[in-house]
C-alpha atoms as a PDB file:
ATOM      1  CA  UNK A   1       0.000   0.000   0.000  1.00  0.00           C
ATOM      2  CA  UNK A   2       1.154   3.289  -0.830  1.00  0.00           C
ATOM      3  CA  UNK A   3       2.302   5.847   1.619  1.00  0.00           C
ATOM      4  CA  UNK A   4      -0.665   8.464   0.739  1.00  0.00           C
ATOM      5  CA  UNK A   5      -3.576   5.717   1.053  1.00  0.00           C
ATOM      6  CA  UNK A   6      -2.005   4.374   4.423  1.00  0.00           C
ATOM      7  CA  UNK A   7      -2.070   7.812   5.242  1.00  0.00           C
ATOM      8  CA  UNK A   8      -5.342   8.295   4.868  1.00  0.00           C
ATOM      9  CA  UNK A   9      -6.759   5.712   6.963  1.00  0.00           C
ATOM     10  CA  UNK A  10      -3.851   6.275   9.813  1.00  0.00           C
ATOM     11  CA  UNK A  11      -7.023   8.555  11.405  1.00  0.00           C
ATOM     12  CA  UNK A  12     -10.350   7.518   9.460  1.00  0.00           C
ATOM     13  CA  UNK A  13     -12.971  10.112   9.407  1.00  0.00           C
ATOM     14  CA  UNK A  14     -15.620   7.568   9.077  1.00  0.00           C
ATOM     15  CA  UNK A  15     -16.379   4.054   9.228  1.00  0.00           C
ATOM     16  CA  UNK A  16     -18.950   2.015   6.736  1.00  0.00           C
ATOM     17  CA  UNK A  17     -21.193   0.153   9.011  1.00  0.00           C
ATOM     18  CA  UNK A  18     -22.947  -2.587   5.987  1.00  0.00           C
ATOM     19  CA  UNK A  19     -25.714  -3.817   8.783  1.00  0.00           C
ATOM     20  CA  UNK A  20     -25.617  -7.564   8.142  1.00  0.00           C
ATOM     21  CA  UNK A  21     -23.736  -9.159   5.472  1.00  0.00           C
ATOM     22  CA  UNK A  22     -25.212 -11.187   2.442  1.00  0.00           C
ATOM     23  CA  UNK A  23     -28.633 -10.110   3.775  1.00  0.00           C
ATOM     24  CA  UNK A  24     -28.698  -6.725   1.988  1.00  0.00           C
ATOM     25  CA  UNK A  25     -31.612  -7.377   0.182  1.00  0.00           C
ATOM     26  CA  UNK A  26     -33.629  -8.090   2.802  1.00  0.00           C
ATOM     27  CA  UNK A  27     -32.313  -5.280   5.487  1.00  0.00           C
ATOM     28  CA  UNK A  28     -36.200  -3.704   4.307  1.00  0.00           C
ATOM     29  CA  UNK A  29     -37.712  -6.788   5.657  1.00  0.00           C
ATOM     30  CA  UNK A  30     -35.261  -7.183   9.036  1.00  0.00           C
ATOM     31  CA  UNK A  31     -35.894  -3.872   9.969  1.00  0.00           C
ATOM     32  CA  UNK A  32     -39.678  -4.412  10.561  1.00  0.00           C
ATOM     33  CA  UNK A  33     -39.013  -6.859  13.733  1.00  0.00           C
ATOM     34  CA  UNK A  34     -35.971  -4.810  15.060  1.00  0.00           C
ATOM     35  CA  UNK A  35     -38.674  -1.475  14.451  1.00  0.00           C
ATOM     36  CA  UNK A  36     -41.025  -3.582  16.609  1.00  0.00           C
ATOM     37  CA  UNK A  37     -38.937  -4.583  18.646  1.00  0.00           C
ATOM     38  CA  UNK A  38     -37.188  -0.952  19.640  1.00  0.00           C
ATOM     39  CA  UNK A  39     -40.567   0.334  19.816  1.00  0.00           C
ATOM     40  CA  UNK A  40     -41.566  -2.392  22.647  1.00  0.00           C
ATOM     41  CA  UNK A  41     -38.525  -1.316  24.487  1.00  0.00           C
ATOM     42  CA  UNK A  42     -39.382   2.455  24.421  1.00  0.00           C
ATOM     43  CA  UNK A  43     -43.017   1.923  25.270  1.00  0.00           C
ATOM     44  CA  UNK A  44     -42.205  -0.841  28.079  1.00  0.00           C
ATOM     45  CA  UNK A  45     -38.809   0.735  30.190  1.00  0.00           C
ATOM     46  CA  UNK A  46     -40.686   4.196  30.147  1.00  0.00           C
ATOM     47  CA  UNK A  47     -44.074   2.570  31.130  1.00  0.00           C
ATOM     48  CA  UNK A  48     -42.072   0.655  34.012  1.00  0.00           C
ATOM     49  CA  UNK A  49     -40.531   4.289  35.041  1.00  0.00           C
ATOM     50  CA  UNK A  50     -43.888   6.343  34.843  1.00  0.00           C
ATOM     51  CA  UNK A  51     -45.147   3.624  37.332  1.00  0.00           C
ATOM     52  CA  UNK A  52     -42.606   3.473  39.726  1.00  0.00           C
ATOM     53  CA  UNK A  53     -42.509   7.302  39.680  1.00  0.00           C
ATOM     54  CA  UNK A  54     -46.088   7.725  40.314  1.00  0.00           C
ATOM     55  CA  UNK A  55     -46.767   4.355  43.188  1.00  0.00           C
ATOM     56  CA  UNK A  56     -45.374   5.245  46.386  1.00  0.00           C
ATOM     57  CA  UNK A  57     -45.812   1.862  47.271  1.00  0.00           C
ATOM     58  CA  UNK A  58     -43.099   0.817  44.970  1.00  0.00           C
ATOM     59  CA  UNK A  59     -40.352   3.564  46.621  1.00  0.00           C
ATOM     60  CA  UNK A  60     -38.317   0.109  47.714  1.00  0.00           C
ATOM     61  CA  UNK A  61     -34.672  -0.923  46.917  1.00  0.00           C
ATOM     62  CA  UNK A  62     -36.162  -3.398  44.389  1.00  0.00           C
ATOM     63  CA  UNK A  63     -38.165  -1.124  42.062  1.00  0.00           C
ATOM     64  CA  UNK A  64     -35.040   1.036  42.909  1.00  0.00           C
ATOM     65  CA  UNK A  65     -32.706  -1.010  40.892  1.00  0.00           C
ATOM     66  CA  UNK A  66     -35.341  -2.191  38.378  1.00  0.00           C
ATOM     67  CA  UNK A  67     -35.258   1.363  37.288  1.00  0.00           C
ATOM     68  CA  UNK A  68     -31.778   1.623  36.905  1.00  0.00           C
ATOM     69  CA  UNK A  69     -32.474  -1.798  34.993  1.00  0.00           C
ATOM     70  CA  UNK A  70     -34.756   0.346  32.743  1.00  0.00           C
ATOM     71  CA  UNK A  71     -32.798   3.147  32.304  1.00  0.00           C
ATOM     72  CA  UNK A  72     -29.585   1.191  31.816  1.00  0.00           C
ATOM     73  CA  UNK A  73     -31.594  -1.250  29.050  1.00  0.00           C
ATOM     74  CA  UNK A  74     -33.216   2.459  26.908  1.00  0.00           C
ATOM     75  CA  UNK A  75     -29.412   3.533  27.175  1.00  0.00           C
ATOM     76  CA  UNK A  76     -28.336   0.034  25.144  1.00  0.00           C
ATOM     77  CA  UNK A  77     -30.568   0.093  23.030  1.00  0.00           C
ATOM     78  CA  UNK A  78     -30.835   3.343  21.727  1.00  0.00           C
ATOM     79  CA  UNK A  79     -27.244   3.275  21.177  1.00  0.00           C
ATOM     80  CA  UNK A  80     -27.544   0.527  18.687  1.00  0.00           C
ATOM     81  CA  UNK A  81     -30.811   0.857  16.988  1.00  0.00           C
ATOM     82  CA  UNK A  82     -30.998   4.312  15.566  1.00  0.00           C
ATOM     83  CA  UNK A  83     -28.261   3.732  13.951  1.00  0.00           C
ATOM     84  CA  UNK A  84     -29.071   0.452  12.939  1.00  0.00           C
ATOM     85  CA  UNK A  85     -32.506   1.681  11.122  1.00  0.00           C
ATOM     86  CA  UNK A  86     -31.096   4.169   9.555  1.00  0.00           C
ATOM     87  CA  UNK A  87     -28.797   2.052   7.776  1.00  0.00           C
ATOM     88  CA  UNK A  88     -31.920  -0.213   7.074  1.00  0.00           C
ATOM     89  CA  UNK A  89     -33.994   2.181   6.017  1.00  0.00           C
ATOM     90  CA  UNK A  90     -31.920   5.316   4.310  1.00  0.00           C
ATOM     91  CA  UNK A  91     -28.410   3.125   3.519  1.00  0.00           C
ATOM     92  CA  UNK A  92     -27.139   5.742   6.132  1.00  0.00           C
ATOM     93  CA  UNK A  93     -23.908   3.432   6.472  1.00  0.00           C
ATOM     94  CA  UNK A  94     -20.907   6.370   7.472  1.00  0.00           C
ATOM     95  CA  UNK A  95     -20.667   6.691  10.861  1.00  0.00           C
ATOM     96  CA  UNK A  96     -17.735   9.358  12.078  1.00  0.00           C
ATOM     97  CA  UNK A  97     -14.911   8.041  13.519  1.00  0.00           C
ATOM     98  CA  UNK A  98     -15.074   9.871  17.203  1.00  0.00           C
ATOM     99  CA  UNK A  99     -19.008   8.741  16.582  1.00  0.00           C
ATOM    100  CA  UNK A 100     -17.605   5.036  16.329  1.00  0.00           C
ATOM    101  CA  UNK A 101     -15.968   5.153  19.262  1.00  0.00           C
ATOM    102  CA  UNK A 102     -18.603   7.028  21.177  1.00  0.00           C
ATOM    103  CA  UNK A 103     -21.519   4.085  20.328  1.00  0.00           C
ATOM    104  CA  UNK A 104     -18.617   1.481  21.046  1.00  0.00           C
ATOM    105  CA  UNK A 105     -17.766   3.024  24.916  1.00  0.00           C
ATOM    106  CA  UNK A 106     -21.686   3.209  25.223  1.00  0.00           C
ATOM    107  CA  UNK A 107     -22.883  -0.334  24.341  1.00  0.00           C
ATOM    108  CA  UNK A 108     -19.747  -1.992  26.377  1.00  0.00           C
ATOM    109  CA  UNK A 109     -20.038   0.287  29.239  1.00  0.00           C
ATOM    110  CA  UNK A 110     -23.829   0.045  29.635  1.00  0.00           C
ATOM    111  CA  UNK A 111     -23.585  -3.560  29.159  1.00  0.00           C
ATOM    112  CA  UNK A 112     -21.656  -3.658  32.251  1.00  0.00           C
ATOM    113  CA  UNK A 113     -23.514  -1.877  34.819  1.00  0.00           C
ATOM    114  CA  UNK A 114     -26.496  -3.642  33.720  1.00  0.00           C
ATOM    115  CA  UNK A 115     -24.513  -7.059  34.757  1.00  0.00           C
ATOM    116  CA  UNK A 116     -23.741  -5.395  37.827  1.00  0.00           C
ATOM    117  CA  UNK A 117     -27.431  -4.286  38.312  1.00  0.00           C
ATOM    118  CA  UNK A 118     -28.276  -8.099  38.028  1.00  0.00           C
ATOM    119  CA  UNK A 119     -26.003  -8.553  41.192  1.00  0.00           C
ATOM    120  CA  UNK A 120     -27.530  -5.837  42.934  1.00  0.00           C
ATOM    121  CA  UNK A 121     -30.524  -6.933  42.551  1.00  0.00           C
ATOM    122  CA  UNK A 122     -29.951 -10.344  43.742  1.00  0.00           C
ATOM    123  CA  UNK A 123     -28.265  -8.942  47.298  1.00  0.00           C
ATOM    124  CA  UNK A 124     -31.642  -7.550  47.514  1.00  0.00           C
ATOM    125  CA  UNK A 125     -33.175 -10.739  47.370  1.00  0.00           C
ATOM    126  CA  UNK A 126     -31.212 -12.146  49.715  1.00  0.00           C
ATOM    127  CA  UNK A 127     -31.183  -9.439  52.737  1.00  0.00           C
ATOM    128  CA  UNK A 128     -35.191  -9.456  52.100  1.00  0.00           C
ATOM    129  CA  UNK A 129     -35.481 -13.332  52.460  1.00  0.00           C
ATOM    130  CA  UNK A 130     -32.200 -14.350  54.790  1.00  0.00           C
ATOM    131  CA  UNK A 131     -32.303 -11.107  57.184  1.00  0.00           C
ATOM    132  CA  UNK A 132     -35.942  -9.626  56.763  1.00  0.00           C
ATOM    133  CA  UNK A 133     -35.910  -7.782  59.198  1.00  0.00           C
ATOM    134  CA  UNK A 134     -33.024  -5.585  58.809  1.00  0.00           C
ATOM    135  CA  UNK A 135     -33.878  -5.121  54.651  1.00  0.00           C
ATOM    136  CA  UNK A 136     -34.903  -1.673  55.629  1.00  0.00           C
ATOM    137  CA  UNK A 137     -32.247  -0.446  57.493  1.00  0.00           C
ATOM    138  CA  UNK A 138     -29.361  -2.378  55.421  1.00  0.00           C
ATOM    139  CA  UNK A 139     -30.971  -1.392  51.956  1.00  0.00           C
ATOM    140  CA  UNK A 140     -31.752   2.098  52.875  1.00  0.00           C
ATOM    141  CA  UNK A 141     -32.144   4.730  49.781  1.00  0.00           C
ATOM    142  CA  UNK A 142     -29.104   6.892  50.164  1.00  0.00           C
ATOM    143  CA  UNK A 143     -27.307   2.652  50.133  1.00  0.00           C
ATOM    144  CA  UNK A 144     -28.990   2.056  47.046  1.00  0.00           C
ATOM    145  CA  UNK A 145     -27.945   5.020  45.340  1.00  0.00           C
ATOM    146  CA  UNK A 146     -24.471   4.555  46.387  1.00  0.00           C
ATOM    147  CA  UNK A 147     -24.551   1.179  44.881  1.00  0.00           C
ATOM    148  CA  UNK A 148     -26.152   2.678  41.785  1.00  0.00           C
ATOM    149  CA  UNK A 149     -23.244   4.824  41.139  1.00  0.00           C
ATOM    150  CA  UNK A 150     -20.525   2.572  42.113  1.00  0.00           C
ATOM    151  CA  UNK A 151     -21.700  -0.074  39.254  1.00  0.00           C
ATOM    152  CA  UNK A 152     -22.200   2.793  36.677  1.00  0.00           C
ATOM    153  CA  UNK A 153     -18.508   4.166  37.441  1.00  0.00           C
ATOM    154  CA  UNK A 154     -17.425  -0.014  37.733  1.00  0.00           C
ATOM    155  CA  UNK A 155     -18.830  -0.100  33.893  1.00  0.00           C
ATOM    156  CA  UNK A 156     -17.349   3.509  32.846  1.00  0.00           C
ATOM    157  CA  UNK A 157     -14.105   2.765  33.951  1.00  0.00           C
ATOM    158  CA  UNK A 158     -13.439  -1.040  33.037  1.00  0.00           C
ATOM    159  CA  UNK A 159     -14.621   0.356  29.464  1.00  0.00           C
ATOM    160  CA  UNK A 160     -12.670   3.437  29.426  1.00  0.00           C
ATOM    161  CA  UNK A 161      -9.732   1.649  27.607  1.00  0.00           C
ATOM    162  CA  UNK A 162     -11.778   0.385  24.978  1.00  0.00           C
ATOM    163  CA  UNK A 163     -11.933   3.703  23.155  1.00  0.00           C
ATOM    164  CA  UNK A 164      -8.384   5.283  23.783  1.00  0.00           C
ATOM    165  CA  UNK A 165      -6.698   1.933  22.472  1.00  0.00           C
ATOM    166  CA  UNK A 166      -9.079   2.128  19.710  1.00  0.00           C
ATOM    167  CA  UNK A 167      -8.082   5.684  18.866  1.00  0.00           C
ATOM    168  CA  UNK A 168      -4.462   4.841  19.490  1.00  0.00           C
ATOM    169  CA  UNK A 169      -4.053   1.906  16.526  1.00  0.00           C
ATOM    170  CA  UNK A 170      -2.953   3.299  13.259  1.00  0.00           C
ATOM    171  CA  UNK A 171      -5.677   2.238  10.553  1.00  0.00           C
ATOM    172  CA  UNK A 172      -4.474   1.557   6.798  1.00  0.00           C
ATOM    173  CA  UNK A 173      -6.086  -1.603   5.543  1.00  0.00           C
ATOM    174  CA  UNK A 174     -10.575  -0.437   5.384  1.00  0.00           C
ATOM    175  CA  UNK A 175     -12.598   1.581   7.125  1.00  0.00           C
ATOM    176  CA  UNK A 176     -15.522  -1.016   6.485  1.00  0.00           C
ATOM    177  CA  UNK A 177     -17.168  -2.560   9.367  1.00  0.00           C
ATOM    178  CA  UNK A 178     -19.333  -5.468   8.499  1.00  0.00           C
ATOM    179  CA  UNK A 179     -21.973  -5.221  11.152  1.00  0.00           C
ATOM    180  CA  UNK A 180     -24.845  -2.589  12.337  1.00  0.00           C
ATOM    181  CA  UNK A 181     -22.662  -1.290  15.252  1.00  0.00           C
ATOM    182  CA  UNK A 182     -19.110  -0.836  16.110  1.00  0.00           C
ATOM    183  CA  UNK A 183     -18.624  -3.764  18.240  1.00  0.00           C
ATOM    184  CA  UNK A 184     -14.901  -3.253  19.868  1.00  0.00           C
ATOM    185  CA  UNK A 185     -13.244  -6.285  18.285  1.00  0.00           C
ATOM    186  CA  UNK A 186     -14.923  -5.831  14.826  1.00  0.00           C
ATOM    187  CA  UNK A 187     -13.149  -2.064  14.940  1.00  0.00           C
ATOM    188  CA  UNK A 188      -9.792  -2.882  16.157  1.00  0.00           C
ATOM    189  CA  UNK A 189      -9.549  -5.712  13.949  1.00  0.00           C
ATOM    190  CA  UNK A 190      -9.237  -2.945  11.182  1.00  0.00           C
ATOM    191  CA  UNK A 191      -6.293  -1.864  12.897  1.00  0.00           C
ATOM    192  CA  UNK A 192      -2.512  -2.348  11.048  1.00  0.00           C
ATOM    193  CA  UNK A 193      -0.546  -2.921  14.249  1.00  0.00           C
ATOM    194  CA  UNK A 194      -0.629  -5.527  17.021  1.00  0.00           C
ATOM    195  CA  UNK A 195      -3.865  -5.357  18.671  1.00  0.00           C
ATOM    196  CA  UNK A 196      -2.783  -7.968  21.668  1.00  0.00           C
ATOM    197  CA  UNK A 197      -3.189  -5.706  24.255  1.00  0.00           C
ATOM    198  CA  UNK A 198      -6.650  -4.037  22.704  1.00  0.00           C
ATOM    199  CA  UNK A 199      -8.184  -8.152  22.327  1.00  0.00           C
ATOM    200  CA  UNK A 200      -6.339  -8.970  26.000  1.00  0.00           C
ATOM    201  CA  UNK A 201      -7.710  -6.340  27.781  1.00  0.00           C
ATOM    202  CA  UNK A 202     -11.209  -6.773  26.413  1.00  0.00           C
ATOM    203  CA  UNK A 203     -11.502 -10.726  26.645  1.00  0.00           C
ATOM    204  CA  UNK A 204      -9.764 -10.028  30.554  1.00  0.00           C
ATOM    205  CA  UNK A 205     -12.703  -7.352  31.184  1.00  0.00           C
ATOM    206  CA  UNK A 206     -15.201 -10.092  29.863  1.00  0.00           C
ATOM    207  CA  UNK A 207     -13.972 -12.556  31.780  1.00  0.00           C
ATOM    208  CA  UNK A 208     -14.117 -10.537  34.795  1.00  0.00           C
ATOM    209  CA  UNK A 209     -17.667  -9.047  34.673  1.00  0.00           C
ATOM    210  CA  UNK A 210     -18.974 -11.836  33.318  1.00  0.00           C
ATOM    211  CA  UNK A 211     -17.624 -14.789  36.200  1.00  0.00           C
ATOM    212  CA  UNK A 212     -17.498 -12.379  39.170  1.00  0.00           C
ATOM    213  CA  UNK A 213     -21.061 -11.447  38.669  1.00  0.00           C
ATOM    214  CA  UNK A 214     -22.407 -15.485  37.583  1.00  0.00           C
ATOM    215  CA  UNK A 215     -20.699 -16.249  40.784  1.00  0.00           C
ATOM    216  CA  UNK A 216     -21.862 -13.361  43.026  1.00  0.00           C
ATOM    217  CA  UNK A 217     -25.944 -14.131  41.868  1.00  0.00           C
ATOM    218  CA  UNK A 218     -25.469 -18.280  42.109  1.00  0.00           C
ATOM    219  CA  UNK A 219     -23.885 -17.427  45.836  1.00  0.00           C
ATOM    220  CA  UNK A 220     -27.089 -15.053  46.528  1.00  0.00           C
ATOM    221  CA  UNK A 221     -29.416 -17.890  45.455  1.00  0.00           C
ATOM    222  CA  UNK A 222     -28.083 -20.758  47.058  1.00  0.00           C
ATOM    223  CA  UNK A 223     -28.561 -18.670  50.349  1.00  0.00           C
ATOM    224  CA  UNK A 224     -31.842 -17.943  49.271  1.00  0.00           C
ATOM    225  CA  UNK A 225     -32.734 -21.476  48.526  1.00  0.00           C
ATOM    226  CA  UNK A 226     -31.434 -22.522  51.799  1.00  0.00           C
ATOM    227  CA  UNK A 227     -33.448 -19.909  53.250  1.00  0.00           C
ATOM    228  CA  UNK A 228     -36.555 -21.481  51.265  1.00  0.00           C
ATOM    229  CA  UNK A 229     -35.679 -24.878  52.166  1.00  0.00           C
ATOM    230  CA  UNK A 230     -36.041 -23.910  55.772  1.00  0.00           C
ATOM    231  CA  UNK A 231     -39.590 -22.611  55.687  1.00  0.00           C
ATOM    232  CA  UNK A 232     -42.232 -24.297  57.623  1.00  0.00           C
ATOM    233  CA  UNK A 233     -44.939 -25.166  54.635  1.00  0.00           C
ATOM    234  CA  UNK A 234     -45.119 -25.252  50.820  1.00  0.00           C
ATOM    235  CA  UNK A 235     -47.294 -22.674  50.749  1.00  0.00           C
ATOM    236  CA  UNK A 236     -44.735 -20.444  52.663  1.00  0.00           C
ATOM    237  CA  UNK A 237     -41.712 -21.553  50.569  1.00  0.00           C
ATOM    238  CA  UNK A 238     -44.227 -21.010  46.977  1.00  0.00           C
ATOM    239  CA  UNK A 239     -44.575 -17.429  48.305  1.00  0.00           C
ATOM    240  CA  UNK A 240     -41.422 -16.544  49.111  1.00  0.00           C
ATOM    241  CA  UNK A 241     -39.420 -18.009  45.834  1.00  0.00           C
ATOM    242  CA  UNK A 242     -42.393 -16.407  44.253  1.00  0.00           C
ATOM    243  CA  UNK A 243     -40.862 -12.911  45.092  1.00  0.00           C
ATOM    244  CA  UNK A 244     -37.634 -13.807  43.220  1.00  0.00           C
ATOM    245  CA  UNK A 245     -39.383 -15.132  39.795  1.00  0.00           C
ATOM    246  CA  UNK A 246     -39.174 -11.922  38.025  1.00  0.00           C
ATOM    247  CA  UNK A 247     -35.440 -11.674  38.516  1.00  0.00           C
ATOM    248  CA  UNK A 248     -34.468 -15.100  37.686  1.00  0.00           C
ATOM    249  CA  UNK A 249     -36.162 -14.726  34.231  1.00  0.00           C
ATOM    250  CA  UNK A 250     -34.367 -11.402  33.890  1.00  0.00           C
ATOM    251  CA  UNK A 251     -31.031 -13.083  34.457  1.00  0.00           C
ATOM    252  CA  UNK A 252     -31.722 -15.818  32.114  1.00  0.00           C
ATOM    253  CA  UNK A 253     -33.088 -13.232  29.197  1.00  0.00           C
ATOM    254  CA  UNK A 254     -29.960 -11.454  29.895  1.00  0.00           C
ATOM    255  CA  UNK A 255     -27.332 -14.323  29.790  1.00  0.00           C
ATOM    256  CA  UNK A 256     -28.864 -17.491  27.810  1.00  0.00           C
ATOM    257  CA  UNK A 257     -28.703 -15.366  24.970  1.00  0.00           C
ATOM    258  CA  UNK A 258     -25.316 -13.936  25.568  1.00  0.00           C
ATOM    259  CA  UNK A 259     -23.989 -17.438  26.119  1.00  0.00           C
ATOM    260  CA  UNK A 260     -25.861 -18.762  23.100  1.00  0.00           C
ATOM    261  CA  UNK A 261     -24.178 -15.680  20.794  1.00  0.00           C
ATOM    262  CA  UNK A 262     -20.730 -16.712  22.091  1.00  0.00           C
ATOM    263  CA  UNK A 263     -20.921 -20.183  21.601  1.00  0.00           C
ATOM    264  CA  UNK A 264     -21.741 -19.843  18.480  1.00  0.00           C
ATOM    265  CA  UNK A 265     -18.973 -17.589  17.573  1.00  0.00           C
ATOM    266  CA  UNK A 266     -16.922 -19.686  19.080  1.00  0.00           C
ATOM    267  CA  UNK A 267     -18.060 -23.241  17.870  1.00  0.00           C
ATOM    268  CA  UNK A 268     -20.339 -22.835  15.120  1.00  0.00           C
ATOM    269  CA  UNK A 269     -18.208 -22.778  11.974  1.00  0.00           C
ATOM    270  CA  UNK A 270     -20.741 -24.314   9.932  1.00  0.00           C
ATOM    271  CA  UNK A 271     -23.001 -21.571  10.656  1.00  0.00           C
ATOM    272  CA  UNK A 272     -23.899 -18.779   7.905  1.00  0.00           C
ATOM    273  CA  UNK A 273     -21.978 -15.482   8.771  1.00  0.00           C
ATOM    274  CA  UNK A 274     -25.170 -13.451   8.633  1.00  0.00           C
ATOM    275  CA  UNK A 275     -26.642 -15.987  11.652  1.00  0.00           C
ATOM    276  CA  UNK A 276     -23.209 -14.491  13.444  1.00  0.00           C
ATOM    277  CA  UNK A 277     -24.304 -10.730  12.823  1.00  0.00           C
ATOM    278  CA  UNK A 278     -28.135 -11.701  13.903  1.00  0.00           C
ATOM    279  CA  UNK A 279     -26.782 -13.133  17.009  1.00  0.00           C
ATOM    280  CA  UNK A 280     -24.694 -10.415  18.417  1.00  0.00           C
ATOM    281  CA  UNK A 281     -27.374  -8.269  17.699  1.00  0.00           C
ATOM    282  CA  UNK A 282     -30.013 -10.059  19.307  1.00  0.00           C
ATOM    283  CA  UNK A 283     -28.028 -11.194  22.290  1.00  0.00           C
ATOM    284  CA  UNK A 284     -27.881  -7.161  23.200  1.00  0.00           C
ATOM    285  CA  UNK A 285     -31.375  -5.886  22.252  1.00  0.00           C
ATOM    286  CA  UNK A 286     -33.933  -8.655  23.374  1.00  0.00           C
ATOM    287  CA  UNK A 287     -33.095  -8.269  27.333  1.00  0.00           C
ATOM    288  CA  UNK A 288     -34.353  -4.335  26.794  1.00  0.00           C
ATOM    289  CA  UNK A 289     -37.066  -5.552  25.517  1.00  0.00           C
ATOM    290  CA  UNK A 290     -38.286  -8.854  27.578  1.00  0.00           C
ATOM    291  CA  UNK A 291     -36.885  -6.910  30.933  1.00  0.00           C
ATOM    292  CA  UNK A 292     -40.374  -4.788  31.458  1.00  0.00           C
ATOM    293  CA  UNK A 293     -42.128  -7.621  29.839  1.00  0.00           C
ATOM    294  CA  UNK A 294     -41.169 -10.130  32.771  1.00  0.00           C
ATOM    295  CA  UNK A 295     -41.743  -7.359  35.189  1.00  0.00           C
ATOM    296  CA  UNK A 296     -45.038  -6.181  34.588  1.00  0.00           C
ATOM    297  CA  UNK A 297     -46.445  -9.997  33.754  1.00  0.00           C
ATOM    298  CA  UNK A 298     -44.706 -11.420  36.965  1.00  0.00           C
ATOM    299  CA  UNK A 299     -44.966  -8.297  39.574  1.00  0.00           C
ATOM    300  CA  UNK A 300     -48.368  -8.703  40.962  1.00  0.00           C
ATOM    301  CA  UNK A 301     -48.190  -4.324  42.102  1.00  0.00           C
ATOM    302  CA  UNK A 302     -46.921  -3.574  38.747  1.00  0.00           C
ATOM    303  CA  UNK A 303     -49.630  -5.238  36.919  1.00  0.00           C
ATOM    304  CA  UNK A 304     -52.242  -3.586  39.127  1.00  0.00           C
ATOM    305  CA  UNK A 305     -51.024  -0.182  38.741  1.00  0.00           C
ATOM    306  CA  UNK A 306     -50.768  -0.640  34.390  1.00  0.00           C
ATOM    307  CA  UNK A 307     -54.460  -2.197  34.655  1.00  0.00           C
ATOM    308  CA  UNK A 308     -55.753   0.055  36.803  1.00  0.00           C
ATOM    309  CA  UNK A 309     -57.249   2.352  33.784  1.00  0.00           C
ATOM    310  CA  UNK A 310     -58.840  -0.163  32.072  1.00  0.00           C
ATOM    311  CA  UNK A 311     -60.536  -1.714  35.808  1.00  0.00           C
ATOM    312  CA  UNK A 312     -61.682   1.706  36.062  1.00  0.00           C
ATOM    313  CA  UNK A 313     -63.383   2.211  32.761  1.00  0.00           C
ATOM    314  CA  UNK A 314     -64.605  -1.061  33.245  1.00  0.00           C
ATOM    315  CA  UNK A 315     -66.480  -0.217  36.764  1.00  0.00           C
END
């Protein structure tokens, strides 16, 4: 390669985003269940919000985090599918390259705190069934807000690297990006220098989050199912593991498909590239989207307060 083309991608203005590869023809047609899908995620994390806002009855350390949940889930999202639309719908594919960087540190750092909102959410399960009585005064609001902020800086600065190694790499081989966001790996893989320390960092990072906070949640709910265990009659122990139902289907929407997207990155080489792309899209925007689902379907004062309108009318 010449001198004056490496030159020109040592600092790329822009990246080409292609959404998903040999399914260009139908990015018209994908874009109606990822439209759907968005639109679910709006109308359900803002519907949770408006709720908890307005119930006093639901000013508690759980609804607490399940609005940072929320919040944390319209941040993800809205990073990626903008974008990804427009590129759908208007072949919007150039994306600047502080702009790259920007929806990179976003989706990573976001991804983390929500982990981390996972694991606060399961200590709150487990001072609420193993030490009931002290939930109040452990858990109190200022607490919970403290916790809120630790696991948003956690996320902001494990991710922090992400971008300023990115920026640091010299680029001269493409500026194209064959996906619908600008995954970290997909970018620096552009790069024309040794990216060890860019791919180290970030598989460390997910190794980190990722096991620390599995570990932390399984350690929560094998005191909680001792706790269970103990109670005096089914009904009693139904009940209680009743109160933790919504979060254990949060934790599996969150994970199985995370797992399920690296596993088949990492095993299925039989499988068509464009079922790659699908998959690390899906594995980040379906847990916005099923999160208020579970909630207001399995959260008996959740589902009262979204009916109530319609029990009104109906009286």
């Amino acid at each position: 390669m010449s001198d004056s083309n490496s030159t020109d991608f040592i600092n790329p203005s822009t990246f080409i985003l292609l959404g998903i590869p040999g399914l260009e023809a139908a990015h018209i047609w994908i874009s109606i269940p990822f439209c759907t899908l968005y639109a679910i995620t709006i109308l359900g994390n803002f519907t949770i919000l408006f709720i908890i806002r307005t119930e006093p009855s639901l000013h508690v350390p759980m609804y607490y985090f399940l609005c940072m949940l929320a919040i944390t889930d319209l941040v993800v999202s809205t990073s990626i599918l903008p974008k990804m639309l427009s590129i759908f719908w208007f072949y919007s594919r150039e994306i600047s390259f502080s702009g790259c960087l920007t929806q990179m540190y976003f989706i990573h750092c976001f991804s983390v705190t929500e982990s981390g909102i996972l694991v606060a959410m399961a200590f709150d399960r487990y001072v609420a069934i193993c030490d009931p009585l002290r939930h109040s005064t452990i858990l109190t609001s200022p607490v919970v807000a403290k916790i809120g902020l630790a696991l948003v800086l956690r996320g902001a600065i494990l991710v922090l690297p992400h971008p300023f190694l990115a920026r640091r790499w010299p680029y001269c081989r493409t500026n194209i990006i064959p996906n619908t966001y600008c995954e970290h790996i997909a970018v620096v893989k552009l790069a024309c220098a040794d990216i060890s320390l860019s791919s180290y960092y970030a598989l460390s990072v997910a190794f980190f989050v990722t096991a620390l906070d599995v570990l932390f949640i399984a350690l929560s709910y094998t005191q909680i199912l001792r706790a269970i265990f103990r109670l005096p009659t089914k009904d009693a122990r139904l009940k209680t593991f009743g109160t933790c139902g919504s979060h254990l289907c949060v934790i599996l929407a969150s994970y199985i498909p995370h797992l399920f997207a690296a596993l088949t990155q990492r095993f299925g080489h039989n499988v068509p590239p464009h079922l790659h792309f699908l998959m690390a899209n899906m594995y980040l925007l379906l847990p916005p989207m099923l999160n208020p689902i579970i909630y207001g379907v399995k959260t008996q004062q959740i589902r009262v307060r979204l009916l109530q309108p319609f029990t009104h009318k109906g009286t």
